[in-house]
C-alpha atoms as a PDB file:
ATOM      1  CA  UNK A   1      11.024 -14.502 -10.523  1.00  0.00           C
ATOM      2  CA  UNK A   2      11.035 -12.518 -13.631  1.00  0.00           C
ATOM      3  CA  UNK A   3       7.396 -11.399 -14.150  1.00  0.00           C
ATOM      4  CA  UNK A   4       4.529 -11.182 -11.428  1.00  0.00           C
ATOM      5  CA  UNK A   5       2.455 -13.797 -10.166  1.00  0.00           C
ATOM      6  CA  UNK A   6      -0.836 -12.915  -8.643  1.00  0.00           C
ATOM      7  CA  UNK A   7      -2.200 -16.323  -6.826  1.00  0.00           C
ATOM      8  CA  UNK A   8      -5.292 -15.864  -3.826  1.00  0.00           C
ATOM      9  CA  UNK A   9      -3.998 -14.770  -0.543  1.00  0.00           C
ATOM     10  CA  UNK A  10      -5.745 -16.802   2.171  1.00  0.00           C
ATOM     11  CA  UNK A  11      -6.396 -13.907   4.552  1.00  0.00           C
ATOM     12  CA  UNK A  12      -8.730 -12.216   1.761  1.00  0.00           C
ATOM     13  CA  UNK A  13     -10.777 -15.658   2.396  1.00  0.00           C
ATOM     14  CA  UNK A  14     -11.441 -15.836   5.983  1.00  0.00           C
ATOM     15  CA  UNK A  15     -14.109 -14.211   7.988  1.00  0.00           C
ATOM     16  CA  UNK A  16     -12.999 -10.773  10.153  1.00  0.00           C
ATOM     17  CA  UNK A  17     -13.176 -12.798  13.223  1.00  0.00           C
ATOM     18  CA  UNK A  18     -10.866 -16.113  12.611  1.00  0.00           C
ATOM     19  CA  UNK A  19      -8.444 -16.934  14.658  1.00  0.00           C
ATOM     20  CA  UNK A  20      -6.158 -17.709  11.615  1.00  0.00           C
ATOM     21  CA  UNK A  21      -7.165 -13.994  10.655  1.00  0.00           C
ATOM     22  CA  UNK A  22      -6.691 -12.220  13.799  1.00  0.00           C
ATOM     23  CA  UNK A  23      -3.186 -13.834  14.244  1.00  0.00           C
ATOM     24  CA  UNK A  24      -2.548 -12.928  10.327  1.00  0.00           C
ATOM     25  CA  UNK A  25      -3.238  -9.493  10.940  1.00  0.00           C
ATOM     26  CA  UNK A  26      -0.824  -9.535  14.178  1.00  0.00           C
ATOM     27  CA  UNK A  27       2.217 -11.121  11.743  1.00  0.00           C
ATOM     28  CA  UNK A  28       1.140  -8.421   9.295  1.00  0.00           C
ATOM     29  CA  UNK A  29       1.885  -5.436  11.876  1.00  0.00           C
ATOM     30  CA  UNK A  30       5.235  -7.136  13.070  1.00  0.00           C
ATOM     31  CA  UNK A  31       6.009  -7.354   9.055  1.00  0.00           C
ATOM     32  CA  UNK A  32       5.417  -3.544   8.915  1.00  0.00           C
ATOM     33  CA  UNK A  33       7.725  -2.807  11.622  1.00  0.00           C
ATOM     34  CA  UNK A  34      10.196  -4.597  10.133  1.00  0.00           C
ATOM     35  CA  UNK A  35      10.138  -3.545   6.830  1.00  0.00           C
ATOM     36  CA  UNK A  36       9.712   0.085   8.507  1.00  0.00           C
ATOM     37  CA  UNK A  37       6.388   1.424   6.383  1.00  0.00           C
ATOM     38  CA  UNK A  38       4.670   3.670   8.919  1.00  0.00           C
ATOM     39  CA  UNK A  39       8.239   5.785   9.278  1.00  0.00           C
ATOM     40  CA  UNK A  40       8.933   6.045   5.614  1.00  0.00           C
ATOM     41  CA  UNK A  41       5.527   7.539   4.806  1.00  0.00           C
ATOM     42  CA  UNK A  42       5.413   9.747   8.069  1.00  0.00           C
ATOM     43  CA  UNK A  43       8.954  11.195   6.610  1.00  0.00           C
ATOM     44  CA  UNK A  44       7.599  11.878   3.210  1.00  0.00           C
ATOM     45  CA  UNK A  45       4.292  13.792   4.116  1.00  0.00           C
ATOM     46  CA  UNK A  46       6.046  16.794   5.261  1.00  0.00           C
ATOM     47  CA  UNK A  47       7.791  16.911   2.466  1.00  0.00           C
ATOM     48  CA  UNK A  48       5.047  16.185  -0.158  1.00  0.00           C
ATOM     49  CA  UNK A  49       1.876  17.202   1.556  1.00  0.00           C
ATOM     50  CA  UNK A  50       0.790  20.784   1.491  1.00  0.00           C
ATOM     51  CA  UNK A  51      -1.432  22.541   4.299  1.00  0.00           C
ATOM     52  CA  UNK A  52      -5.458  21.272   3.186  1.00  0.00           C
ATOM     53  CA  UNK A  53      -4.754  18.765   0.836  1.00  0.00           C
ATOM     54  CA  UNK A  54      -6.442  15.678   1.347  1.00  0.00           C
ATOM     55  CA  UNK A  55      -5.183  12.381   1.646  1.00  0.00           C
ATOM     56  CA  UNK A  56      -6.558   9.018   0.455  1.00  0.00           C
ATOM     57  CA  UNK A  57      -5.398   5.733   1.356  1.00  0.00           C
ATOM     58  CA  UNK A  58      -6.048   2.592  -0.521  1.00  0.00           C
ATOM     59  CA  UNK A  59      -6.361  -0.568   0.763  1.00  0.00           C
ATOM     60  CA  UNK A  60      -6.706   1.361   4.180  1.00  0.00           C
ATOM     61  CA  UNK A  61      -7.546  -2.080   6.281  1.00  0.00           C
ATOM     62  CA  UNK A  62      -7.899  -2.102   9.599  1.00  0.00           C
ATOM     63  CA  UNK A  63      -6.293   1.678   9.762  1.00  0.00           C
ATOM     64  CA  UNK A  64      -3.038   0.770  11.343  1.00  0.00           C
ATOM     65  CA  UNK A  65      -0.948   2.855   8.903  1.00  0.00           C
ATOM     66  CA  UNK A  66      -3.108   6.098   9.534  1.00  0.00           C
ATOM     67  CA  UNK A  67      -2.804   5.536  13.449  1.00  0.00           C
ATOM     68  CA  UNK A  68       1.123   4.651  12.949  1.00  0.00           C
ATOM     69  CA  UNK A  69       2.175   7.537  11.545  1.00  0.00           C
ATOM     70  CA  UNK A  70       0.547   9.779  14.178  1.00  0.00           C
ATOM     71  CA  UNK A  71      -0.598  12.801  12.405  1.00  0.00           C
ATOM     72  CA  UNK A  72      -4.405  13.974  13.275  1.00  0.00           C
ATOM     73  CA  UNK A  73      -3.705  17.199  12.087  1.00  0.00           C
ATOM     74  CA  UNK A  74      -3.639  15.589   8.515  1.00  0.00           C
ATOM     75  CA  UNK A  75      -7.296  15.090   6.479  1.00  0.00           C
ATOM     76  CA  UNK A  76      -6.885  11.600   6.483  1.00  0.00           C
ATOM     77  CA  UNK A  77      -9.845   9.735   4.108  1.00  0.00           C
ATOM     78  CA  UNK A  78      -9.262   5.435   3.664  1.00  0.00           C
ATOM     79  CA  UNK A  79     -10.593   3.245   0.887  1.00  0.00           C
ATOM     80  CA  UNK A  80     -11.111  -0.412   1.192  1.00  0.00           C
ATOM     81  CA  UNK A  81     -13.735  -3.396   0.671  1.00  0.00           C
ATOM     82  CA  UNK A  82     -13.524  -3.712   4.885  1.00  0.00           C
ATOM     83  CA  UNK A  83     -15.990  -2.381   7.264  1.00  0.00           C
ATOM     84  CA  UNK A  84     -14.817   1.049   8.602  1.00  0.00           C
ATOM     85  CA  UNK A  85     -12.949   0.487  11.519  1.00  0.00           C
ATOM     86  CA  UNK A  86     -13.576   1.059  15.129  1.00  0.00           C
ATOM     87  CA  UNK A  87     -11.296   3.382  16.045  1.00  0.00           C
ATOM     88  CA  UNK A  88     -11.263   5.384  12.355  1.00  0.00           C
ATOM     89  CA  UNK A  89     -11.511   8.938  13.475  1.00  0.00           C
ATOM     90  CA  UNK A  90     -15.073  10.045  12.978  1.00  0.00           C
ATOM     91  CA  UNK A  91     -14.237  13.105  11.323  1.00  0.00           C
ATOM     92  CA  UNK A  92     -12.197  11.069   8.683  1.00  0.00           C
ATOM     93  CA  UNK A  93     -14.413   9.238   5.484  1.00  0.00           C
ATOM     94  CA  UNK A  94     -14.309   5.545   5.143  1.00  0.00           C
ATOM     95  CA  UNK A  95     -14.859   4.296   1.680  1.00  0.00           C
ATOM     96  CA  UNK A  96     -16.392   0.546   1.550  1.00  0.00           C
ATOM     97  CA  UNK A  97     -15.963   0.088  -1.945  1.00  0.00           C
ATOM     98  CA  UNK A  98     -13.802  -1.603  -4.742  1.00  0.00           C
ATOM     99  CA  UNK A  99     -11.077   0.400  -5.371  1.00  0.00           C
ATOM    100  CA  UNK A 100     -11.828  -0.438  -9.273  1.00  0.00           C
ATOM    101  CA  UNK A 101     -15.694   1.313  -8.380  1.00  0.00           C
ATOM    102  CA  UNK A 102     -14.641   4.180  -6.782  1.00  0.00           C
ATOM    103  CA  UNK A 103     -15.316   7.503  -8.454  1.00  0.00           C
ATOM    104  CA  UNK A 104     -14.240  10.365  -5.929  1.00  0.00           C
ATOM    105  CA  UNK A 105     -10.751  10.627  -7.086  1.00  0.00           C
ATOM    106  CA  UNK A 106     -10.991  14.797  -8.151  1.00  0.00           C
ATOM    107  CA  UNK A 107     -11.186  15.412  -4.060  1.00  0.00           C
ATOM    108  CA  UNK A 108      -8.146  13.670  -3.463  1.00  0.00           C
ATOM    109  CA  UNK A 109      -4.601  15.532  -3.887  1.00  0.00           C
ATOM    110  CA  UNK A 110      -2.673  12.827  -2.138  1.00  0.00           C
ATOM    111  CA  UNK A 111      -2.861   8.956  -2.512  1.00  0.00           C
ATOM    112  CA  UNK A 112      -0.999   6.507  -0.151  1.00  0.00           C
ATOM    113  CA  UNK A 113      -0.852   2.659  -0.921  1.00  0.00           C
ATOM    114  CA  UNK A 114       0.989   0.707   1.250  1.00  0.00           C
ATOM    115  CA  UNK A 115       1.051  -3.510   0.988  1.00  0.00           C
ATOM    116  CA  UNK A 116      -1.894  -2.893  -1.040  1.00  0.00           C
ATOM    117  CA  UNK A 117      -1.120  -2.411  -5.187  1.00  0.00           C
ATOM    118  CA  UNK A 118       0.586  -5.645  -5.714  1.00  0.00           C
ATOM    119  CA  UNK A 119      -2.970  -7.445  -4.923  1.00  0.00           C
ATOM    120  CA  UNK A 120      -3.858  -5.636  -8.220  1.00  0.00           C
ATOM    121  CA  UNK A 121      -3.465  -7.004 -11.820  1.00  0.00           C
ATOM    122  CA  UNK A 122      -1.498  -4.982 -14.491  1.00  0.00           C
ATOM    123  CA  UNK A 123      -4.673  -4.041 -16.212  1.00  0.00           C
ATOM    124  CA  UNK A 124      -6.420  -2.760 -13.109  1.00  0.00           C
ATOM    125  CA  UNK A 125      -2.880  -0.785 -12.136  1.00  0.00           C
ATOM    126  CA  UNK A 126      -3.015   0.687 -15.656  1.00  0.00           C
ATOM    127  CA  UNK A 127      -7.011   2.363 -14.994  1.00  0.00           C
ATOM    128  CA  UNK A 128      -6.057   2.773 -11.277  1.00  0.00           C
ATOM    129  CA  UNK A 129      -2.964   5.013 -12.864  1.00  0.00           C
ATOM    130  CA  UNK A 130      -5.391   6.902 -15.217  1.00  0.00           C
ATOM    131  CA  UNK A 131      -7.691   8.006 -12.736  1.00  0.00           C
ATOM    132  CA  UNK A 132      -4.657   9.231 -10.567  1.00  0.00           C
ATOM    133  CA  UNK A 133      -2.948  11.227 -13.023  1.00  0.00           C
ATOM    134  CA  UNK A 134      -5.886  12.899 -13.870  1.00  0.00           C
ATOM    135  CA  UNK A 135      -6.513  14.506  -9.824  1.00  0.00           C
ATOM    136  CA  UNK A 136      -3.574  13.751  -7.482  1.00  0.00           C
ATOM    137  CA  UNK A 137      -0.902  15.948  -7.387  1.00  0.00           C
ATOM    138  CA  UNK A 138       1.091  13.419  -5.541  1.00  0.00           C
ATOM    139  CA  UNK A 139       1.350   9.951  -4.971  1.00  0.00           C
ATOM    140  CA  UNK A 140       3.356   7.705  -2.452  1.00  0.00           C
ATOM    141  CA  UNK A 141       3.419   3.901  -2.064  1.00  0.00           C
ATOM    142  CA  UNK A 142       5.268   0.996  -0.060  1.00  0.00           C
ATOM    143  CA  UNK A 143       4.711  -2.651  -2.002  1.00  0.00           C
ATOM    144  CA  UNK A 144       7.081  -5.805  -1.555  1.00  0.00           C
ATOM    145  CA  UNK A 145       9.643  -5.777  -3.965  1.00  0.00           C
ATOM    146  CA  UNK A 146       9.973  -9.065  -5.957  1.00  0.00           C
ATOM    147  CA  UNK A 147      13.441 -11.181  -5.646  1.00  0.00           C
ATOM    148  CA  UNK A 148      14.347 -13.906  -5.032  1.00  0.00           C
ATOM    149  CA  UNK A 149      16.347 -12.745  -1.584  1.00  0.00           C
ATOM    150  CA  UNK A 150      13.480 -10.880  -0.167  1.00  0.00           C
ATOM    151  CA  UNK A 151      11.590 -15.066  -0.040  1.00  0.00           C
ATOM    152  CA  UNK A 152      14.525 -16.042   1.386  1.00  0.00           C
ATOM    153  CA  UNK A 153      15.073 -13.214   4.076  1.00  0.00           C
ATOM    154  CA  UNK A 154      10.779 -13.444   4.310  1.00  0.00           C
ATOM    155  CA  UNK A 155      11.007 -17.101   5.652  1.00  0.00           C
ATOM    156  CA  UNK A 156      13.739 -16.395   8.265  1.00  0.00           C
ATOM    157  CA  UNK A 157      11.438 -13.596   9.408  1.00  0.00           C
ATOM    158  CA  UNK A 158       8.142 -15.684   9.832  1.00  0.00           C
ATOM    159  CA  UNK A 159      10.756 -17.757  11.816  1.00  0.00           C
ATOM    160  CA  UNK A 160      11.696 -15.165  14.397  1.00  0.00           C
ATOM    161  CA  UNK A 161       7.858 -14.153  14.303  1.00  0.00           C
ATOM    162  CA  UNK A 162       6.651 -17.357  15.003  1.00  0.00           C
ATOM    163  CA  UNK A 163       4.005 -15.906  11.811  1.00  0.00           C
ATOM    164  CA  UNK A 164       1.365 -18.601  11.507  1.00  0.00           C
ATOM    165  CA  UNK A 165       0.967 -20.417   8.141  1.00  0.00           C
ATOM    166  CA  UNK A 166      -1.659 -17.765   6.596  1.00  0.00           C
ATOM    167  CA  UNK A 167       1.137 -15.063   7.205  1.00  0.00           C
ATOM    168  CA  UNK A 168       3.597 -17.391   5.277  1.00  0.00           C
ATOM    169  CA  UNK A 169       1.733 -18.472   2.319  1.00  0.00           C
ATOM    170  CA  UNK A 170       0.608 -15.115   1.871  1.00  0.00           C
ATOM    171  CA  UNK A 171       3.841 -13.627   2.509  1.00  0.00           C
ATOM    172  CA  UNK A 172       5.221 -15.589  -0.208  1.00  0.00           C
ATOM    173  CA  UNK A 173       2.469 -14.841  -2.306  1.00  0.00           C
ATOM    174  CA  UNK A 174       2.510 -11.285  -1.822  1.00  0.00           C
ATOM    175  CA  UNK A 175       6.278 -10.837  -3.307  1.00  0.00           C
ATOM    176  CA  UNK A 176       5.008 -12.473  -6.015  1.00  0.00           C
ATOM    177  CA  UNK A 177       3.018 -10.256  -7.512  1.00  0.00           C
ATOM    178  CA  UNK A 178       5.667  -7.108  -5.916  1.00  0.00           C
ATOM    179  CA  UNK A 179       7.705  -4.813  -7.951  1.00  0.00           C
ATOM    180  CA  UNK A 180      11.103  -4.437  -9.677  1.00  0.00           C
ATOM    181  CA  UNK A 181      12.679  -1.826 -11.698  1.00  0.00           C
ATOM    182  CA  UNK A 182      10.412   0.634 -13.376  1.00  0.00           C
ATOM    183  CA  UNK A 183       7.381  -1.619 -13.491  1.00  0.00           C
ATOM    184  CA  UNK A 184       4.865   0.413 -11.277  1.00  0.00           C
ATOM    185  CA  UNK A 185       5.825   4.067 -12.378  1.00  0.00           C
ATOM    186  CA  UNK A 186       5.918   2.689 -15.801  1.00  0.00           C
ATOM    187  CA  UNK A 187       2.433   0.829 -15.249  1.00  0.00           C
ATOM    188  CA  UNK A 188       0.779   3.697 -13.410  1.00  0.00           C
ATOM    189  CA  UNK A 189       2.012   6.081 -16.718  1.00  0.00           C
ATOM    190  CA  UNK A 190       3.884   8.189 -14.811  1.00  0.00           C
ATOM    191  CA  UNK A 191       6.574   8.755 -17.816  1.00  0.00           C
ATOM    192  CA  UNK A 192       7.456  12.404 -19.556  1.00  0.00           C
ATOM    193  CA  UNK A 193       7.345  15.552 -17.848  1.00  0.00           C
ATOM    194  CA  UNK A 194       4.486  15.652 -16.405  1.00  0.00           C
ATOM    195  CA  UNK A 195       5.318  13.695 -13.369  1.00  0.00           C
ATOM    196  CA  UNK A 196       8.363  13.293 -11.530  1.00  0.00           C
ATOM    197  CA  UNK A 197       9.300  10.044  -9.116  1.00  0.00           C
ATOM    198  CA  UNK A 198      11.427   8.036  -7.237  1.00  0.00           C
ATOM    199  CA  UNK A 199      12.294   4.451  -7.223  1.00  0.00           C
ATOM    200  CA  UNK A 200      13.686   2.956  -3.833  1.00  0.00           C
ATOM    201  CA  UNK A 201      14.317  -0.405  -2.860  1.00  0.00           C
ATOM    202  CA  UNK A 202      15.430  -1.142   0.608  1.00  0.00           C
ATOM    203  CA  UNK A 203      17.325  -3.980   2.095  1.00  0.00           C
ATOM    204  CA  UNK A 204      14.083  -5.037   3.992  1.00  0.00           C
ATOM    205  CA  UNK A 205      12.256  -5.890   0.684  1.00  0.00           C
ATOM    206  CA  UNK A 206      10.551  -2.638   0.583  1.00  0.00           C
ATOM    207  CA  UNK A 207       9.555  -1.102  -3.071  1.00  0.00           C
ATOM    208  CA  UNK A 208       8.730   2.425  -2.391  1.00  0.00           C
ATOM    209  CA  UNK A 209       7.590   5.079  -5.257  1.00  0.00           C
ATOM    210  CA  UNK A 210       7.345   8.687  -4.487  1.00  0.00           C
ATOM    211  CA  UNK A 211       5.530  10.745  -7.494  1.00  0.00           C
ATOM    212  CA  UNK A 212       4.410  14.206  -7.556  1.00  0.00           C
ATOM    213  CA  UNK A 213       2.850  15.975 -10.737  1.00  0.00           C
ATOM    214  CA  UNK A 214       5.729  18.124 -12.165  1.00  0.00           C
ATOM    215  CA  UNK A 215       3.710  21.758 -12.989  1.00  0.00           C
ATOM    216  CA  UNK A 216       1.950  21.263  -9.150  1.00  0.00           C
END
């Protein structure tokens, strides 16, 4: 599994209201648990996120993360090609857009990701990175990382989750087109002076970057 692979996930395919879907999305939340993304990123906001800043989240979904980590006090915004969802505090902004279309990145000081940038190509990661550096101050993400282990340890977790088979080809799929090493810092341009960042891969397949702009 040297370089990524980006195949179709078939949860991108099916209509809101599938069972297959709705049962996908269930697997999805039990993988989050696991792999322990809402506490990571409600650790790291105190530490990176300064009083008014506002946060954007990419590839916000069905708003899971936002209502995970439990802070309302936080101006909260979410990006994605879904409908907003139901519960998606009406004083927060839903963007229905491409995340390639979007052009409101100078309000934004903070940008989560998490289970979202590895459905991107190289290319796309490289503009994506661009627009970033040029308004965040900070930046924090949670992707799979991509061994050979984490398929392994992935397949005896679908097992214990009784994850249907859209969860496991996806799954599968989704580690993929993950991260090792350097690759997304390195992709997003984060290298010099200007920015410093963090590389940290846990033992539950998790590849986590935190990145904040050096002279902010």
């Amino acid at each position: 599994m040297v370089s990524r692979t980006l195949k179709p996930e078939l949860l991108d395919a099916l209509p809101p209201e599938d069972r297959d879907a709705i049962d996908s999305r269930r697997d999805l939340r039990h993988f989050n648990r696991v792999m322990g993304n809402a506490v990571w990123f409600r650790a790291q906001l105190p530490v990176f996120v300064r009083p008014g800043e506002r946060i954007l989240e990419l590839g916000a979904g069905t708003g899971e993360l936002r209502s995970a980590v439990k802070r309302p006090d936080l101006s909260w915004d979410g990006l994605d090609l879904a409908p907003r969802p139901a519960d998606w505090p009406p004083t927060a902004t839903w963007y229905q857009t491409d995340v390639r279309d979007f052009d409101g990145w100078s309000d934004y000081d903070v940008i989560l990701a998490n289970l979202f940038l590895h459905h991107l190509d190289d290319p796309t990661l490289v503009r994506l990175g661009g627009r970033m550096r040029a308004h965040a101050r900070v930046i924090l993400c949670s992707e799979p990382a991509r061994a050979r282990r984490w398929q392994w340890l992935f397949r005896g977790l679908c097992l214990m989750v009784r994850a249907n088979h859209v969860s496991r080809h996806d799954g599968h799929v989704s580690i993929e087109a993950g991260f090792r090493n350097d690759e997304l810092p390195r992709t997003f341009g984060l290298g010099g002076r200007e920015w410093a960042w963090k590389l940290d891969v846990t033992f539950r397949g998790a590849y986590r970057l935190s990145a904040r702009r050096s002279d902010a």
